[in-house]
PDB file of N, CA and C in Angstrom:
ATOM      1  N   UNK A   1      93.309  60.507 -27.479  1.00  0.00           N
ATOM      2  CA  UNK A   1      93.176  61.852 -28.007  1.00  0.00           C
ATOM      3  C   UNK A   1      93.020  62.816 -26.833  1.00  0.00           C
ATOM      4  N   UNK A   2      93.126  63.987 -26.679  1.00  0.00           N
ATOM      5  CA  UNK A   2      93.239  65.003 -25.939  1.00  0.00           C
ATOM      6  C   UNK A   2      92.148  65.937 -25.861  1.00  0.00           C
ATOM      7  N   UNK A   3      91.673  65.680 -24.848  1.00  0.00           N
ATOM      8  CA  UNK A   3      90.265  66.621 -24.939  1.00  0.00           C
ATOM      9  C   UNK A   3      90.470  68.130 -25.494  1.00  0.00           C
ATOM     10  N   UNK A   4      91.225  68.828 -25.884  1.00  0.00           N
ATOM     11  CA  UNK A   4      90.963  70.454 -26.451  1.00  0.00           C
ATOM     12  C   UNK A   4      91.336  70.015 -28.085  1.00  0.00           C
ATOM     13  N   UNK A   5      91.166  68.789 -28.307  1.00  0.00           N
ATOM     14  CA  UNK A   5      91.456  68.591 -29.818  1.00  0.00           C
ATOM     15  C   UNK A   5      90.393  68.022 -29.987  1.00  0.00           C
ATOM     16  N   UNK A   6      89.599  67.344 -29.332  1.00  0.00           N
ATOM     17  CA  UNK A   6      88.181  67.147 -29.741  1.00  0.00           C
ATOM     18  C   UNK A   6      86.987  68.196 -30.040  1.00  0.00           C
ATOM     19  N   UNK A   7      86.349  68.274 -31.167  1.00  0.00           N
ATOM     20  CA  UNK A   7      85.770  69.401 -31.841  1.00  0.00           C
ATOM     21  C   UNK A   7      84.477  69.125 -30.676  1.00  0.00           C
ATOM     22  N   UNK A   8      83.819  70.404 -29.912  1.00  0.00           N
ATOM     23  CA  UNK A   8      82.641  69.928 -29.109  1.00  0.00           C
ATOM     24  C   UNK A   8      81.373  69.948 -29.444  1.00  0.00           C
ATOM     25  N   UNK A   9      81.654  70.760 -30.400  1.00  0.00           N
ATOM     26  CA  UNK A   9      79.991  70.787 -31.519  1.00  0.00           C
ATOM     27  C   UNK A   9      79.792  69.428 -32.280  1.00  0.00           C
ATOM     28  N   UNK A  10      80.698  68.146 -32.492  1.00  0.00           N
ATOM     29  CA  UNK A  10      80.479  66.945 -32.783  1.00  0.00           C
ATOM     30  C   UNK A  10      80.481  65.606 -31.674  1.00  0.00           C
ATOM     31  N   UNK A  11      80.503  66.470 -30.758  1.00  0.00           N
ATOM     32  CA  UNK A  11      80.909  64.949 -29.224  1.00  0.00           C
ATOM     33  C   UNK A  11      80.431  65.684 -28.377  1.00  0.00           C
ATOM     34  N   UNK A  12      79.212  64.872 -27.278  1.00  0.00           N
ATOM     35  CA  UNK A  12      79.031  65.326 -26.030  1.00  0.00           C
ATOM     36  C   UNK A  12      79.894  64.583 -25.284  1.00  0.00           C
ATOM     37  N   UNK A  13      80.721  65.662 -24.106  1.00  0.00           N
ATOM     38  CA  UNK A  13      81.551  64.896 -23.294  1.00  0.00           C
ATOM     39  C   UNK A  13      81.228  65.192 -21.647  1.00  0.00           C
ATOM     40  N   UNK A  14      81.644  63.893 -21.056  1.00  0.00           N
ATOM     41  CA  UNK A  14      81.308  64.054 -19.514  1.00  0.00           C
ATOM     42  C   UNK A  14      82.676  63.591 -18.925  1.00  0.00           C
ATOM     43  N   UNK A  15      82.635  64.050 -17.831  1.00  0.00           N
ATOM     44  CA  UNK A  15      83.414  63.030 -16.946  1.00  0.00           C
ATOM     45  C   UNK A  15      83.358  61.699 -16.514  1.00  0.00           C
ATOM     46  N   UNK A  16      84.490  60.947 -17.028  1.00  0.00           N
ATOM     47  CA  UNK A  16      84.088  59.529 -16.489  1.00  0.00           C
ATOM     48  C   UNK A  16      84.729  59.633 -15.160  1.00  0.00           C
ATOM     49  N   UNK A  17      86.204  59.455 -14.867  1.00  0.00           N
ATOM     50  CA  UNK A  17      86.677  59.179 -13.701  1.00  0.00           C
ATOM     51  C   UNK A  17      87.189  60.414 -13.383  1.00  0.00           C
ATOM     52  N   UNK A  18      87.850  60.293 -11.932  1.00  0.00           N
ATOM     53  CA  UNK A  18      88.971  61.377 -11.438  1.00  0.00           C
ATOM     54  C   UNK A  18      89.420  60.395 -10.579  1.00  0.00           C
ATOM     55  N   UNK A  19      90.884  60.378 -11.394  1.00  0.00           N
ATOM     56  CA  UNK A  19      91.906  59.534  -9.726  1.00  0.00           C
ATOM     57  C   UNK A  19      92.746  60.601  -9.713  1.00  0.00           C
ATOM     58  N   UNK A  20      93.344  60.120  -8.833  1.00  0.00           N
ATOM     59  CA  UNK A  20      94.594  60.840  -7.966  1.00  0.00           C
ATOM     60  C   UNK A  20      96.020  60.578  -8.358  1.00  0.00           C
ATOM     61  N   UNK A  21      96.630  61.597  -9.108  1.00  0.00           N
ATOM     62  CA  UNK A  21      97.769  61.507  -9.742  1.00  0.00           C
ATOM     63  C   UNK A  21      98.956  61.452  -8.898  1.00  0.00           C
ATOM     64  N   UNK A  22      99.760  60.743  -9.001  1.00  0.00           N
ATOM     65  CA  UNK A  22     101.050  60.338  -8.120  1.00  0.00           C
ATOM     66  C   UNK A  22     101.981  61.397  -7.772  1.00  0.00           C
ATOM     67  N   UNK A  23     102.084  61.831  -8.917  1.00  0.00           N
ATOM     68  CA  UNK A  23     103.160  62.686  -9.326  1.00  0.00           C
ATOM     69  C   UNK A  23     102.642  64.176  -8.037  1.00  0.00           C
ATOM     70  N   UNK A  24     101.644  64.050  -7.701  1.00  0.00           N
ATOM     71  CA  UNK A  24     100.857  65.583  -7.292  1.00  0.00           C
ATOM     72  C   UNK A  24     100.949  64.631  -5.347  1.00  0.00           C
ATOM     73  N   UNK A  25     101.558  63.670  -5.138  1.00  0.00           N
ATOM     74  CA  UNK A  25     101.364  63.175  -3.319  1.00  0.00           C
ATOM     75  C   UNK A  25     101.523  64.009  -2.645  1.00  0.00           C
ATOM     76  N   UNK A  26     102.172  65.302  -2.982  1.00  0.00           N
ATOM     77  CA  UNK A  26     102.440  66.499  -1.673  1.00  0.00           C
ATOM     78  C   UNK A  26     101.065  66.968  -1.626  1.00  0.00           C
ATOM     79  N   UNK A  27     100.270  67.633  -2.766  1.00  0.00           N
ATOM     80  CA  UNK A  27      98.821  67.899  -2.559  1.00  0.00           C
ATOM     81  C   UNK A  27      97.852  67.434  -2.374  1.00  0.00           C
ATOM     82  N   UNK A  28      97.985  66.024  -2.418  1.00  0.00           N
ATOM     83  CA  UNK A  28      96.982  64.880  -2.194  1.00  0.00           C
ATOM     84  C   UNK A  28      97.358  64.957  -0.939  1.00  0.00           C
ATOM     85  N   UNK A  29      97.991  64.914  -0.209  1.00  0.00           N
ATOM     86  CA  UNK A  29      98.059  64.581   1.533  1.00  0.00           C
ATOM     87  C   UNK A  29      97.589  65.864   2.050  1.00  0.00           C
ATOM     88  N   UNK A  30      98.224  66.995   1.680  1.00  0.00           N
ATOM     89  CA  UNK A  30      97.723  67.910   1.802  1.00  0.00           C
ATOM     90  C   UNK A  30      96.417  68.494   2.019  1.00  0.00           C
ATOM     91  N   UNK A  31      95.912  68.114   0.705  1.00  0.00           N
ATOM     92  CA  UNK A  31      94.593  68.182   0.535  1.00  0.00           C
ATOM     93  C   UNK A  31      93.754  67.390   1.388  1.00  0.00           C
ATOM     94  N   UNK A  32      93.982  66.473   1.755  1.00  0.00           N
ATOM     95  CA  UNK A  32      92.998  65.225   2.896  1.00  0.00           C
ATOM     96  C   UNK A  32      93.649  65.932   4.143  1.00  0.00           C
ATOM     97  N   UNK A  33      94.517  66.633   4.611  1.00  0.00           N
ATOM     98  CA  UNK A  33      95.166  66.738   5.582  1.00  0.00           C
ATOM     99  C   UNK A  33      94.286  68.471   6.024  1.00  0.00           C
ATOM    100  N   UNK A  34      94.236  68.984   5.148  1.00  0.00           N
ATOM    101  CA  UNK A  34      93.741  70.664   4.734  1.00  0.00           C
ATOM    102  C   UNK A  34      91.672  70.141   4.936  1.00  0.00           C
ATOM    103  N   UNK A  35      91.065  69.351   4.518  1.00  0.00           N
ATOM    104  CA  UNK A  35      90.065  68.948   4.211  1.00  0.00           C
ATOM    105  C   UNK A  35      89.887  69.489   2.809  1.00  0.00           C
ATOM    106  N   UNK A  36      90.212  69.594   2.000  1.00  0.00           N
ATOM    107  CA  UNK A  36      89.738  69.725   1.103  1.00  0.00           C
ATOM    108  C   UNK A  36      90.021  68.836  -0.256  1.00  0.00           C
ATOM    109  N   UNK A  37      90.093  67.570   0.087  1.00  0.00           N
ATOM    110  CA  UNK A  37      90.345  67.200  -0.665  1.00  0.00           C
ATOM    111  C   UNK A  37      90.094  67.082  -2.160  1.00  0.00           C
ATOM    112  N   UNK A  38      88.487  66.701  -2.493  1.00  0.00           N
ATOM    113  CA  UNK A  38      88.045  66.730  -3.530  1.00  0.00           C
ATOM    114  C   UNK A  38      88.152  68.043  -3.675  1.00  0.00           C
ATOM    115  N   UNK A  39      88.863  68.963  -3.867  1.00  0.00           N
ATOM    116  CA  UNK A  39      88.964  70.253  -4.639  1.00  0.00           C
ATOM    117  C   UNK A  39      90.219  70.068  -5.312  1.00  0.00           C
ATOM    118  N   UNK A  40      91.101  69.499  -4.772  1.00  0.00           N
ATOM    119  CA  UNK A  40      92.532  69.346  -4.550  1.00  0.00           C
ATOM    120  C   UNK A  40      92.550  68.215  -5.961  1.00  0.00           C
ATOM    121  N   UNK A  41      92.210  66.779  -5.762  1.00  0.00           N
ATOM    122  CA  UNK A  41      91.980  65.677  -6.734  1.00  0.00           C
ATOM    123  C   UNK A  41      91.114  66.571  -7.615  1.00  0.00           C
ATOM    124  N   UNK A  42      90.077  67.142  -8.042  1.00  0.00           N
ATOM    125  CA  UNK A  42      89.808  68.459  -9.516  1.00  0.00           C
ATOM    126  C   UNK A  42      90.974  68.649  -9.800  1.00  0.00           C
ATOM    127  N   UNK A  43      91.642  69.920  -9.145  1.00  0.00           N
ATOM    128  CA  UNK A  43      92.715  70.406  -9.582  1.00  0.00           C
ATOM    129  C   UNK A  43      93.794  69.435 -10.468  1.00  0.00           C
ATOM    130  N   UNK A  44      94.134  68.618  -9.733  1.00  0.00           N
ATOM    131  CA  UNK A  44      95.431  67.227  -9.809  1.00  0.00           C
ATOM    132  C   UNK A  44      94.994  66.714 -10.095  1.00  0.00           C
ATOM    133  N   UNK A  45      94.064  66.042 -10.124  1.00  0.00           N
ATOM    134  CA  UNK A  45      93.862  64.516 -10.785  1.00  0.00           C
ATOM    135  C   UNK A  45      93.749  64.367 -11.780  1.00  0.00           C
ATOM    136  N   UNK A  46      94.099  62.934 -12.607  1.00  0.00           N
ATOM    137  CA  UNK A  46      93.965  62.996 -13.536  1.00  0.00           C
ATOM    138  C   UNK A  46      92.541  62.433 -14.010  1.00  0.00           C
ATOM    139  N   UNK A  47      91.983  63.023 -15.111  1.00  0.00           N
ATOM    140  CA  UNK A  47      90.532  63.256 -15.969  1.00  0.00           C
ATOM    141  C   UNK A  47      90.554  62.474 -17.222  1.00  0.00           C
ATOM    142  N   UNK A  48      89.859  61.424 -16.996  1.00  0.00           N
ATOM    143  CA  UNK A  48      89.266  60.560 -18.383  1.00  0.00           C
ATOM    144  C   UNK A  48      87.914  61.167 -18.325  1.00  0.00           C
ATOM    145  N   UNK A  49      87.279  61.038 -19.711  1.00  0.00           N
ATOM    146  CA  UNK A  49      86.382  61.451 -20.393  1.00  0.00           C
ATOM    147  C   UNK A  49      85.893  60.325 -21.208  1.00  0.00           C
ATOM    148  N   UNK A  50      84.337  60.473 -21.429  1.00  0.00           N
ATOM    149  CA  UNK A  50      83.590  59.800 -22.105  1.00  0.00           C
ATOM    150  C   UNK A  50      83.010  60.507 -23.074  1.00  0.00           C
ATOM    151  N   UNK A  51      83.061  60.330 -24.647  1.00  0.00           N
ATOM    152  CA  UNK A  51      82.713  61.788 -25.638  1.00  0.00           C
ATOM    153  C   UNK A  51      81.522  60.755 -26.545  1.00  0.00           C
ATOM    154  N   UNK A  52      80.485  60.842 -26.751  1.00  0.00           N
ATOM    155  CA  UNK A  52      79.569  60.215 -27.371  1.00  0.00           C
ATOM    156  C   UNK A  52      79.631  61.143 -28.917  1.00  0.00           C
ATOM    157  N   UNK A  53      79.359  60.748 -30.244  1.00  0.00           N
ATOM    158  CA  UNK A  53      78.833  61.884 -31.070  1.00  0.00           C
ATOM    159  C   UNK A  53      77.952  62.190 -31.304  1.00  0.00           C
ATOM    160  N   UNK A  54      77.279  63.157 -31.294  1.00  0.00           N
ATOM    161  CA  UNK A  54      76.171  63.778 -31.039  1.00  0.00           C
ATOM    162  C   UNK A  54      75.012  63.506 -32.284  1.00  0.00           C
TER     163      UNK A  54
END
């Protein structure tokens, strides 16, 4: 399911992971190359979620 279709007044949600999406390697090098990486993997990466119901 897609997190903006999950109702948030019935699920607390957090972040579980952040990896580094493939598709985004120009900004991932970039980004480690720039130092900034972990701003860069936010932006790009891809975001699983953990939604408990409340």
């Amino acid at each position: 399911m897609h997190l903006s279709k999950l109702p948030t007044d019935k699920y607390s949600v957090e972040l579980a992971s952040l990896n580094w999406d493939p598709k985004f390697f120009t900004q991932m090098f970039k980004g480690i190359w720039d130092g900034n990486a972990e701003e860069v993997k936010l932006k790009t990466g891809k975001k699983f979620y953990w939604a408990k119901p409340i």
